[in-house]
N, C-alpha and C. Protein backbone atom coordinates (compact mmCIF):
# COMPACT_ATOMS: atom_id res chain seq x y z
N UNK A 1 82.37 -58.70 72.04
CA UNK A 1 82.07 -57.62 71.14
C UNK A 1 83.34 -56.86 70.80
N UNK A 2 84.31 -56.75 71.70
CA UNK A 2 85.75 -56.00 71.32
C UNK A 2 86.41 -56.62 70.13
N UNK A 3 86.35 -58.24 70.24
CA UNK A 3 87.04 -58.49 69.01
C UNK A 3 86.51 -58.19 67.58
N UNK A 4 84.85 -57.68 67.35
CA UNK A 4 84.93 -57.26 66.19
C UNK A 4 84.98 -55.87 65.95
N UNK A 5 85.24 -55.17 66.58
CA UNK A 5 85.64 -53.80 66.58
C UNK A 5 87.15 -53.07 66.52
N UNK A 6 87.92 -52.58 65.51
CA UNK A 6 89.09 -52.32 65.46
C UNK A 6 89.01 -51.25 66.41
N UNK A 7 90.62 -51.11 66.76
CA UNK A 7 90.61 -50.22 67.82
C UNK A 7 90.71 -48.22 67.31
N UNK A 8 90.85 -48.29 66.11
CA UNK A 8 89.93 -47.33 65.38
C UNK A 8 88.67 -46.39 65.54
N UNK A 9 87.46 -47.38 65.80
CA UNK A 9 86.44 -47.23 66.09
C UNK A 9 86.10 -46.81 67.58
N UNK A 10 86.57 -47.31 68.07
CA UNK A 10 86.99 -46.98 69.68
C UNK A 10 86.37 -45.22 69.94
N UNK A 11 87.36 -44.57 69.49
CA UNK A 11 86.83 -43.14 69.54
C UNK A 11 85.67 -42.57 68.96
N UNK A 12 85.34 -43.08 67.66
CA UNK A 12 84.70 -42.44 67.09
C UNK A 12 83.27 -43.19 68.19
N UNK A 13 82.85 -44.03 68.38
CA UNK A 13 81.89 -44.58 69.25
C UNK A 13 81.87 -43.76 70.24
N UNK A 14 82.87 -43.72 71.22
CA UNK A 14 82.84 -42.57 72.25
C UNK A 14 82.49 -41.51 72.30
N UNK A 15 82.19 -40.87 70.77
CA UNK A 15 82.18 -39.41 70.39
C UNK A 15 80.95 -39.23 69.99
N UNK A 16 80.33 -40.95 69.33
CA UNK A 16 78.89 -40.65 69.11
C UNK A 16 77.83 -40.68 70.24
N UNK A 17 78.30 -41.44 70.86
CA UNK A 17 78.04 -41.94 72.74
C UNK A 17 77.83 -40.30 73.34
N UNK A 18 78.43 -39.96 73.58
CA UNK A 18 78.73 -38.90 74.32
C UNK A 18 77.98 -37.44 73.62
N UNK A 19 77.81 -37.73 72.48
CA UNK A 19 77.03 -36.50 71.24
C UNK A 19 75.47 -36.86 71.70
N UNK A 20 75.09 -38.25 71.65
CA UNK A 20 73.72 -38.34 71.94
C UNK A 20 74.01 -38.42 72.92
N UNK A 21 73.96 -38.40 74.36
CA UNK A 21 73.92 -38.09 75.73
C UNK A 21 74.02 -36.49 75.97
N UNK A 22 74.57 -35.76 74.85
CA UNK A 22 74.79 -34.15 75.52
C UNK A 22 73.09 -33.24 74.22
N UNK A 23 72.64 -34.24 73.41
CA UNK A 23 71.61 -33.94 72.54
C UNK A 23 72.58 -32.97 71.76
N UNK A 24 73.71 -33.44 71.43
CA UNK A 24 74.34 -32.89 70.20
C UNK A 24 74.77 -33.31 68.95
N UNK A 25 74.61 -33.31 67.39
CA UNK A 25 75.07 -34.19 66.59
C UNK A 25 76.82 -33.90 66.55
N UNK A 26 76.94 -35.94 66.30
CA UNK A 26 78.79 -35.57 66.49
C UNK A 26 79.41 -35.74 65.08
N UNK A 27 80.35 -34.84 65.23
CA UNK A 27 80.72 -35.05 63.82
C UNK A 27 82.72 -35.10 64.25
N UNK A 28 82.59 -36.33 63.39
CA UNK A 28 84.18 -36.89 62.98
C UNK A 28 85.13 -35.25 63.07
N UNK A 29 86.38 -35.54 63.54
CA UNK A 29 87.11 -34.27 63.07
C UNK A 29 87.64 -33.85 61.96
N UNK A 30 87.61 -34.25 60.70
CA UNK A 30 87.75 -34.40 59.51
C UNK A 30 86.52 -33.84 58.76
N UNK A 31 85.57 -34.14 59.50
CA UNK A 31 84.15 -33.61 58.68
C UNK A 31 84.04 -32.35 58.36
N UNK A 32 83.75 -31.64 56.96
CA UNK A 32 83.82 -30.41 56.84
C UNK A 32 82.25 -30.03 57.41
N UNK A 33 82.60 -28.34 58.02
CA UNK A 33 81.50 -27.56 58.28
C UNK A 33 81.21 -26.99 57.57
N UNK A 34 79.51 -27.01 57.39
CA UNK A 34 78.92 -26.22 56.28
C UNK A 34 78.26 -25.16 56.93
N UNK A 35 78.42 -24.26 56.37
CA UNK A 35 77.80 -23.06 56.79
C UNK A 35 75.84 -22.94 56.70
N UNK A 36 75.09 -22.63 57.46
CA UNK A 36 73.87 -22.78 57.22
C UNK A 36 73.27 -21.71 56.18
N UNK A 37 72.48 -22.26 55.22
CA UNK A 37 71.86 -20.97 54.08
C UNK A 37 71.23 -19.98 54.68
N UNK A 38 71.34 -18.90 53.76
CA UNK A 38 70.78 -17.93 54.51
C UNK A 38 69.26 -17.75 54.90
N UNK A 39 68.69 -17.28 55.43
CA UNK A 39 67.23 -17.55 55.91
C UNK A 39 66.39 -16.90 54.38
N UNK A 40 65.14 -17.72 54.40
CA UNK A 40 64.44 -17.61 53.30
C UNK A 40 63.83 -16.08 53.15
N UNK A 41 63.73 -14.94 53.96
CA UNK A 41 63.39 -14.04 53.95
C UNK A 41 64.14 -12.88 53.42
N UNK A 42 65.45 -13.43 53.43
CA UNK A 42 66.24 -12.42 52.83
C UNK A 42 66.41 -11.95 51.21
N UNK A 43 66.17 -11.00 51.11
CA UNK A 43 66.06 -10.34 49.80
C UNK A 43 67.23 -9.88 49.66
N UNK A 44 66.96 -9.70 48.30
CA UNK A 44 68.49 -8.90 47.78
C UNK A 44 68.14 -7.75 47.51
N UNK A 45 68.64 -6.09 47.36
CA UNK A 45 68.22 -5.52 46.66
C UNK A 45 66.94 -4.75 45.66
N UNK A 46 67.62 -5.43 44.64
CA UNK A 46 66.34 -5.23 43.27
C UNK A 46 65.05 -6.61 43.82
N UNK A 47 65.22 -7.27 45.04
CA UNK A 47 64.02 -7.90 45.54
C UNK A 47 63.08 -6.71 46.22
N UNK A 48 64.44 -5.94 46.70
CA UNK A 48 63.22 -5.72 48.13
C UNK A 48 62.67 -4.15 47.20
N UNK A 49 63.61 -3.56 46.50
CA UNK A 49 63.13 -1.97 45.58
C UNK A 49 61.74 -2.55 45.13
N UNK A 50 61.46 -3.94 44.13
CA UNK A 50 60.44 -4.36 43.14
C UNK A 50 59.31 -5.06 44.92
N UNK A 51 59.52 -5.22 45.50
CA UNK A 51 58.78 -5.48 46.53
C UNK A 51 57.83 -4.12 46.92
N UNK A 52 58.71 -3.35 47.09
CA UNK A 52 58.26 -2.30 48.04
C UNK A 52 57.62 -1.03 46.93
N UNK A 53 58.00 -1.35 45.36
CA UNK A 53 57.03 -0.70 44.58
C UNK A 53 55.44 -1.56 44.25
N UNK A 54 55.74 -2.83 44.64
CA UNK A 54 54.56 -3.35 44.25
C UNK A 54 53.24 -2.68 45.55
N UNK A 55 54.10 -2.90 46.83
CA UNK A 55 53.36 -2.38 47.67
C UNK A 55 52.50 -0.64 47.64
N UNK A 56 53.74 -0.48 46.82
CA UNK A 56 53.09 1.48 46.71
C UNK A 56 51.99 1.54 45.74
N UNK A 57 51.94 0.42 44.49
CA UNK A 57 51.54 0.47 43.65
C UNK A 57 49.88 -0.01 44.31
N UNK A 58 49.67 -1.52 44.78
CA UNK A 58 48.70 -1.55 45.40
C UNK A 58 48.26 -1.01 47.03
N UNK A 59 48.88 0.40 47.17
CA UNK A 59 48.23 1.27 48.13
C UNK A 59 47.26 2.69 47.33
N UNK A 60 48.39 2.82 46.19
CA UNK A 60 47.61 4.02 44.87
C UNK A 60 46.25 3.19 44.57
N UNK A 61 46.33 1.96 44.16
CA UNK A 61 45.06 1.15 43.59
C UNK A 61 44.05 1.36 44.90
N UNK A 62 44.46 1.12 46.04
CA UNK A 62 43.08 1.07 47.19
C UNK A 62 42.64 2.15 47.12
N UNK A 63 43.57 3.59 47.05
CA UNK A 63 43.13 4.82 47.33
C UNK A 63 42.28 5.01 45.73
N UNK A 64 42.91 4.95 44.72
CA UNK A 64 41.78 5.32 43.67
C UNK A 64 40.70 4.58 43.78
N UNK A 65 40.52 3.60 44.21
CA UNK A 65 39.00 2.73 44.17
C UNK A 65 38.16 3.48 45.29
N UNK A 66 38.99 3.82 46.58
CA UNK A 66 38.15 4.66 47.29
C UNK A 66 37.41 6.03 46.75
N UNK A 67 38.47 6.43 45.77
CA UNK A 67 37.65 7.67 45.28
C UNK A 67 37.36 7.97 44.11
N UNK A 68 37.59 7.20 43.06
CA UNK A 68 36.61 6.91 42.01
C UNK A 68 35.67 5.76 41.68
N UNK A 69 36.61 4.40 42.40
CA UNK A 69 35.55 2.78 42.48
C UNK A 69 34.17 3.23 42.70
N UNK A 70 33.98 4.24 43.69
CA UNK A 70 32.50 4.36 43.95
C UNK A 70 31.78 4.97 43.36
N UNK A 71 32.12 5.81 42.43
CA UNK A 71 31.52 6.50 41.68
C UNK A 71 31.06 5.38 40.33
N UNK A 72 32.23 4.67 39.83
CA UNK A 72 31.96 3.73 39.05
C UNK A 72 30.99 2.13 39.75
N UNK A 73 30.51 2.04 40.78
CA UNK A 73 30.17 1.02 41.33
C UNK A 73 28.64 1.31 41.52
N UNK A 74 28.56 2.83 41.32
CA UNK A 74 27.02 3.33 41.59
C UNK A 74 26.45 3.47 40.34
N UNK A 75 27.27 4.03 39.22
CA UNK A 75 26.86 3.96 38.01
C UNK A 75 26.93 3.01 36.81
N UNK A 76 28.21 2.45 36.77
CA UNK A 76 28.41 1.46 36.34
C UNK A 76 27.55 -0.60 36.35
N UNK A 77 27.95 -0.36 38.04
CA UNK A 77 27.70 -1.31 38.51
C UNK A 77 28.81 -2.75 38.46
N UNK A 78 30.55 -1.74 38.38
CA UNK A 78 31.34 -2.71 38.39
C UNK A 78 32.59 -2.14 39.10
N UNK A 79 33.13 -3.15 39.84
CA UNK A 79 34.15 -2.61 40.60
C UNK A 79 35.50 -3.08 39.82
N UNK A 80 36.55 -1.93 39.72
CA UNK A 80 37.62 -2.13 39.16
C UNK A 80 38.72 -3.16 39.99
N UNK A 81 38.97 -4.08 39.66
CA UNK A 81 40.34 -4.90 39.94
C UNK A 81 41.61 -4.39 39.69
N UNK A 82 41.71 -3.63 38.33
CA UNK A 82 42.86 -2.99 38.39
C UNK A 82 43.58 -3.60 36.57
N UNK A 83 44.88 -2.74 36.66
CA UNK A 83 45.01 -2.41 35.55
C UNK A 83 46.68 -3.08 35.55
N UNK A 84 47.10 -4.23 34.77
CA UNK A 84 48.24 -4.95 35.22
C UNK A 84 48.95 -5.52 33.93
N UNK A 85 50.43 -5.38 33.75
CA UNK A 85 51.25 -5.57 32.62
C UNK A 85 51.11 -7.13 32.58
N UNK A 86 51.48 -7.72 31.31
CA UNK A 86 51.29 -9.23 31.23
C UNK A 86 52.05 -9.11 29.87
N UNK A 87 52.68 -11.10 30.08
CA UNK A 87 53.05 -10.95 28.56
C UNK A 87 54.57 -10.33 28.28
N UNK A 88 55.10 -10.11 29.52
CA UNK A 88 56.70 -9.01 29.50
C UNK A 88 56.43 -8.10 28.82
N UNK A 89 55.16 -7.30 30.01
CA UNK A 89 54.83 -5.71 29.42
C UNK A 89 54.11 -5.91 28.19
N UNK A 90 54.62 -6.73 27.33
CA UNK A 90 53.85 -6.19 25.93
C UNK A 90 51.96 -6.18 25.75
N UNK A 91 51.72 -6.37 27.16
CA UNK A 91 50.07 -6.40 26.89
C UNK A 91 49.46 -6.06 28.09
N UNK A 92 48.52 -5.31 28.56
CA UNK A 92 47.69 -4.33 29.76
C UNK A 92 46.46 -5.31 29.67
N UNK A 93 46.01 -5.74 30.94
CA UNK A 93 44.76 -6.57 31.24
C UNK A 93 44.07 -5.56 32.17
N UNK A 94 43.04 -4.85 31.45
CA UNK A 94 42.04 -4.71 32.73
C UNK A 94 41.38 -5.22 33.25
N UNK A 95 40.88 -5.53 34.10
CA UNK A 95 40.04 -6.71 34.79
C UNK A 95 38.80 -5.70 35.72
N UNK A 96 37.87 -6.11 36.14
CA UNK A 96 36.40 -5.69 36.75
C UNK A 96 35.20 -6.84 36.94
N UNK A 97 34.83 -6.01 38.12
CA UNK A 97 34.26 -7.35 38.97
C UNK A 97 32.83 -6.31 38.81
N UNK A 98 31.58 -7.47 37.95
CA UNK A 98 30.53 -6.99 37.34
C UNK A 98 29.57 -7.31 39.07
N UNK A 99 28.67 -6.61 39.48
CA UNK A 99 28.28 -5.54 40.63
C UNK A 99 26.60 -5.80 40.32
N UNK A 100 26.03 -5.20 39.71
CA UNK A 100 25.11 -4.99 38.77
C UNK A 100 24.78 -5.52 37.36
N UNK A 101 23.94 -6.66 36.57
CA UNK A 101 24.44 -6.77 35.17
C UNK A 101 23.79 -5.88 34.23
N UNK A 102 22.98 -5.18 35.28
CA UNK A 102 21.84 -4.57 34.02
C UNK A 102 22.78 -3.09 33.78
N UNK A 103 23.26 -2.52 34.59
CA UNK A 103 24.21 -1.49 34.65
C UNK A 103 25.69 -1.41 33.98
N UNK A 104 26.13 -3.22 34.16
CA UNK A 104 27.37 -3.28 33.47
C UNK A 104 27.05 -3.86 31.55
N UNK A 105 26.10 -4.21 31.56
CA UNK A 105 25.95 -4.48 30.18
C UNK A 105 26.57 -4.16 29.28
N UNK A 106 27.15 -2.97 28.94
CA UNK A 106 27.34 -2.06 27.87
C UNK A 106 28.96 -2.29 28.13
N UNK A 107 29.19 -2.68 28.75
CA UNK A 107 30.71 -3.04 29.08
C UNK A 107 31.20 -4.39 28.09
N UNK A 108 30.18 -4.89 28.56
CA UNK A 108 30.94 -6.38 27.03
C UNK A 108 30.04 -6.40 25.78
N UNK A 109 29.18 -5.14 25.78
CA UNK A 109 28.50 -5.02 23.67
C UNK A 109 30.07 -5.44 23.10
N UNK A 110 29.61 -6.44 22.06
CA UNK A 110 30.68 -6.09 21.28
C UNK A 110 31.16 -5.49 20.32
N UNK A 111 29.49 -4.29 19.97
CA UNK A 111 29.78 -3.54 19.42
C UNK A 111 30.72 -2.53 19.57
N UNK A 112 31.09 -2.19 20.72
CA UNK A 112 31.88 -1.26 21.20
C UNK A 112 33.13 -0.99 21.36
N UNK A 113 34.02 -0.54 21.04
CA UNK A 113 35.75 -0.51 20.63
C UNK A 113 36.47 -0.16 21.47
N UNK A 114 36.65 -0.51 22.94
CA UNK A 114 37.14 -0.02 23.81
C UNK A 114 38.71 0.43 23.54
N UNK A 115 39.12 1.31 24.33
CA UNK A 115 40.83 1.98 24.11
C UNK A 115 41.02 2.00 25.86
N UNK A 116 42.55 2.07 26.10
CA UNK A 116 43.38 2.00 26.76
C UNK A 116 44.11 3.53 26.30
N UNK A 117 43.96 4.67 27.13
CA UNK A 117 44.95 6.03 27.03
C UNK A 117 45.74 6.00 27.92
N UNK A 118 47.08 6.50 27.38
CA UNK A 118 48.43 6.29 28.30
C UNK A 118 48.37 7.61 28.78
N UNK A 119 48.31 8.15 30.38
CA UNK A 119 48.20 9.69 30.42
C UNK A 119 49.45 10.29 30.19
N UNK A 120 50.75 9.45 30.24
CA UNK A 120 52.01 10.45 29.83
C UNK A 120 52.47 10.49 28.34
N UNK A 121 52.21 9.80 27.82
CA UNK A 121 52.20 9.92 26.53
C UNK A 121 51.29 10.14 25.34
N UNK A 122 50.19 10.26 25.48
CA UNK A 122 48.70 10.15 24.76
C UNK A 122 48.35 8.89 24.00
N UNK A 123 49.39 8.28 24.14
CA UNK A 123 49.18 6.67 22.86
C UNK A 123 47.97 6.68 23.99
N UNK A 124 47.27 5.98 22.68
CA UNK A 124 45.39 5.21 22.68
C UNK A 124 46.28 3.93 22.30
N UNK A 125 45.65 2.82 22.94
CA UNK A 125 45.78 1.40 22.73
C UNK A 125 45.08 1.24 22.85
N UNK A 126 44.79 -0.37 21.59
CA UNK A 126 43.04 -0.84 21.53
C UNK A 126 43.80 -2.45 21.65
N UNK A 127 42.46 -3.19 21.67
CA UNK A 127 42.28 -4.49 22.19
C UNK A 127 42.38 -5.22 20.75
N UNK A 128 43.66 -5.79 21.04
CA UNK A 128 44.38 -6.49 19.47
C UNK A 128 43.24 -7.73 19.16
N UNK A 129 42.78 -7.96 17.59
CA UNK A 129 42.15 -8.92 17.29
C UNK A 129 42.98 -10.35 17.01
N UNK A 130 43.15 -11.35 17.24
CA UNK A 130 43.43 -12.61 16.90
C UNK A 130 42.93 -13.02 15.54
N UNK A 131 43.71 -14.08 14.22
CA UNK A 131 42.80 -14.54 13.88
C UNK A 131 42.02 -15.56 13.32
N UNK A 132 42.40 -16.30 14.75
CA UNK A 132 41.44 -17.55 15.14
C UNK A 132 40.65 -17.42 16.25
N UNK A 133 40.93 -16.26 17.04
CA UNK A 133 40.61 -16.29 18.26
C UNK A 133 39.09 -14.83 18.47
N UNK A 134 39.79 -14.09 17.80
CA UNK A 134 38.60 -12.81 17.68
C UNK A 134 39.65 -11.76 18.83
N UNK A 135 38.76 -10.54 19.14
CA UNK A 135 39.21 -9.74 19.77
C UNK A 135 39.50 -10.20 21.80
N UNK A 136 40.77 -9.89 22.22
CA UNK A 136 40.98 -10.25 23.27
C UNK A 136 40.83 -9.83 24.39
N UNK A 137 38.82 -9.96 24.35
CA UNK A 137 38.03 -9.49 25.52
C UNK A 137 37.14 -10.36 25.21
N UNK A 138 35.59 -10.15 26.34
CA UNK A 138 34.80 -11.12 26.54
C UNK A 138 33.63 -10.42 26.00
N UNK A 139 32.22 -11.23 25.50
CA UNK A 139 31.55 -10.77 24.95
C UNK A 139 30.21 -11.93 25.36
N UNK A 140 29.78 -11.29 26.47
CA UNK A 140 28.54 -12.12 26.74
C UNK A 140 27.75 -11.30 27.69
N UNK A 141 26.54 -12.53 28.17
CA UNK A 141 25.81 -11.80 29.01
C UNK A 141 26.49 -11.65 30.41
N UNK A 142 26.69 -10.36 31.27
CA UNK A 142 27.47 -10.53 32.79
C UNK A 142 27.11 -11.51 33.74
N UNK A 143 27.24 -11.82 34.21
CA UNK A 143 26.97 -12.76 35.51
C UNK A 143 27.72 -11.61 36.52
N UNK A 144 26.67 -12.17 37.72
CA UNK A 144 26.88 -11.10 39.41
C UNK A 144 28.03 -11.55 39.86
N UNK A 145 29.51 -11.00 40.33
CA UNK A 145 30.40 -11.21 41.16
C UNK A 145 31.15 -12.06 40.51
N UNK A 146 31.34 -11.88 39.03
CA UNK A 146 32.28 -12.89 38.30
C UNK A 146 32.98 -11.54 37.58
N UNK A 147 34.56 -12.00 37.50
CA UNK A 147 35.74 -10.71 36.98
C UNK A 147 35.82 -11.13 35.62
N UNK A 148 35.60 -10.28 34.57
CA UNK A 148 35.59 -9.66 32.98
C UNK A 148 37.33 -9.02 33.12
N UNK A 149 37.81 -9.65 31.87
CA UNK A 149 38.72 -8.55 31.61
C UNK A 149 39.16 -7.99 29.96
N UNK A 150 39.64 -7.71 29.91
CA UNK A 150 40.15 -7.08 28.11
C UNK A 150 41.32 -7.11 28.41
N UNK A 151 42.20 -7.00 27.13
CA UNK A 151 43.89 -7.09 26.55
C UNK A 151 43.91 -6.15 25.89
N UNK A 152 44.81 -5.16 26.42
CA UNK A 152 45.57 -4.04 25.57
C UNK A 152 46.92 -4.49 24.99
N UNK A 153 46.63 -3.92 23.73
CA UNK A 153 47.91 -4.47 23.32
C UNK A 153 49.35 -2.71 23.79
N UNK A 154 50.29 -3.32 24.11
CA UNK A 154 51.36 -2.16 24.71
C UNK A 154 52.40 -2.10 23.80
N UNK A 155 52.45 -2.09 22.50
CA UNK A 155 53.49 -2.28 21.20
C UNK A 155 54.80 -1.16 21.90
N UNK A 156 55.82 -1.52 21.37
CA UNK A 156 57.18 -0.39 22.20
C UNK A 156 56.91 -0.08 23.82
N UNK A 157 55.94 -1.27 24.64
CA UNK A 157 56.31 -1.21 25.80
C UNK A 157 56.27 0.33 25.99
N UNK A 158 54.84 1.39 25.79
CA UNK A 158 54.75 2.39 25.89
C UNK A 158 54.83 2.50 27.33
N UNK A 159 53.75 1.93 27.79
CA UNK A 159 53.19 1.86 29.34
C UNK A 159 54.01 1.27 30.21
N UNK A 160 54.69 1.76 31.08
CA UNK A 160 55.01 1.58 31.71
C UNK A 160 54.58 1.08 33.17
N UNK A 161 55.26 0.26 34.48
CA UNK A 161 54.39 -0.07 35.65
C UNK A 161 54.64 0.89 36.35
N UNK A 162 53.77 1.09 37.10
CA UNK A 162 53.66 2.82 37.95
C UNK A 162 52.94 3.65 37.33
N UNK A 163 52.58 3.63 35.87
CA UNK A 163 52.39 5.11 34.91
C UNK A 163 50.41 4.85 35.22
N UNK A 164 49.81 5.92 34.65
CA UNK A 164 48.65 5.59 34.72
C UNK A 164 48.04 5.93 33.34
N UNK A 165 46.70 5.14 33.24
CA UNK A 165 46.13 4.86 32.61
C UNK A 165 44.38 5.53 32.59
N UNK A 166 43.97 5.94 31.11
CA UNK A 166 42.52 5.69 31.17
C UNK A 166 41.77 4.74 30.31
N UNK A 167 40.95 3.66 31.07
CA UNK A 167 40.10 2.83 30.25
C UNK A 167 38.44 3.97 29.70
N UNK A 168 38.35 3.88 28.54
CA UNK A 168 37.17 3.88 27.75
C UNK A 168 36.79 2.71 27.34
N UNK A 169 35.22 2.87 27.44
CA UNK A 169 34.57 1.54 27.13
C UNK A 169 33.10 2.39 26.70
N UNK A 170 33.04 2.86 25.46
CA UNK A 170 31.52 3.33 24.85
C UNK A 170 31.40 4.64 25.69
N UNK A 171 30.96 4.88 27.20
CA UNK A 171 30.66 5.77 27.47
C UNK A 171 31.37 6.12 29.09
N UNK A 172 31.67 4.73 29.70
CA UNK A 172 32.03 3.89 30.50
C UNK A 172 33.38 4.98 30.18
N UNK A 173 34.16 5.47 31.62
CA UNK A 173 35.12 5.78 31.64
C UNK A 173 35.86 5.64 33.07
N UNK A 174 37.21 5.43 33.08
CA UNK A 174 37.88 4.89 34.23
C UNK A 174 39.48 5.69 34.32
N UNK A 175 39.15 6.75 35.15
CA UNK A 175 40.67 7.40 34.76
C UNK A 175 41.51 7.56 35.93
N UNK A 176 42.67 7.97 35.37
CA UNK A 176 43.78 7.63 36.67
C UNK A 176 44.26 6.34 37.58
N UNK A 177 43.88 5.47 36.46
CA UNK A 177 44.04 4.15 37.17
C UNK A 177 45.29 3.77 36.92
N UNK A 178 46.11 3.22 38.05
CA UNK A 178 47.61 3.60 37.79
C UNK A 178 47.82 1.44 37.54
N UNK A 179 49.20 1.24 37.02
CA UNK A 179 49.02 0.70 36.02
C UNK A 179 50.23 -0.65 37.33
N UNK A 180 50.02 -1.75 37.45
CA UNK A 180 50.33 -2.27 38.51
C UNK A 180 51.29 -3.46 37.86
């Protein structure tokens, strides 16, 4: 076996020999070291600021559902999901989880013209029509424990995330819902 082995190899065998016997990988002395990436948890910055507002944002959302959700869940018969930018801001989705259908009914008439009020600015935003598509909300009979939502349209990115909001819907009102 020596004669097909230059005497070259000699070491480097010894080094691999001796790497698996100590459960270490061996590496040539020539081999560059790479530094290991940094661990996947690490944020940068504007990660961890936009992290830690999302968190504030859905702690405001638990606390308003605690103290208006119920008021709207007894009368209504729909629990709010919440109120969320889409679209790069340029459009507000409210979303609600129908509870009751005989109570939430009046929520998808489509007779009814629902608005979006910005509380720091007073802009009213309404639910932009398409037109191939019709207006960009739902319009049927509710089904129990299935989420409805509508599209505000947000032209000049009025609304901001953090800012709050009131949904009108006919009579149906939802205020201080902060905007996620």
């Amino acid at each position: 076996m020596q004669k097909f082995l230059s005497p070259s190899f000699g070491p480097c065998i010894a080094a691999l020999l001796l790497a698996a016997c100590a459960g270490t990988p061996a590496l040539p002395p020539s081999a560059p070291v790479h530094k290991a990436p940094p661990p996947a948890f690490a944020q940068s910055p504007a990660q961890a600021a936009a992290s830690a507002q999302a968190n504030s944002l859905a702690a405001e959302m638990r606390s308003w559902a605690a103290g208006q959700g119920a008021y709207l869940k007894r009368t209504w018969g729909v629990e709010v999901v919440g109120v969320h930018l889409v679209s790069s801001d340029w459009m507000l989705e409210f979303k609600y989880r129908v509870l009751d259908t005989e109570k939430a009914a009046p929520l998808l008439d489509e007779h009814v013209k629902p608005y979006l009020l910005d509380e720091a600015s007073g802009a009213r935003l309404a639910v932009p029509a398409m037109e191939n598509v019709g207006e960009l909300r739902q319009h049927t009979h509710p089904d129990p424990d299935r989420i409805y939502f509508m599209l505000f349209g947000n032209g000049g990115k009025i609304v901001p995330r953090g800012g709050h909001v009131t949904v009108s819907i006919g009579k149906f009102q939802a205020a201080g819902l902060p905007v996620q």
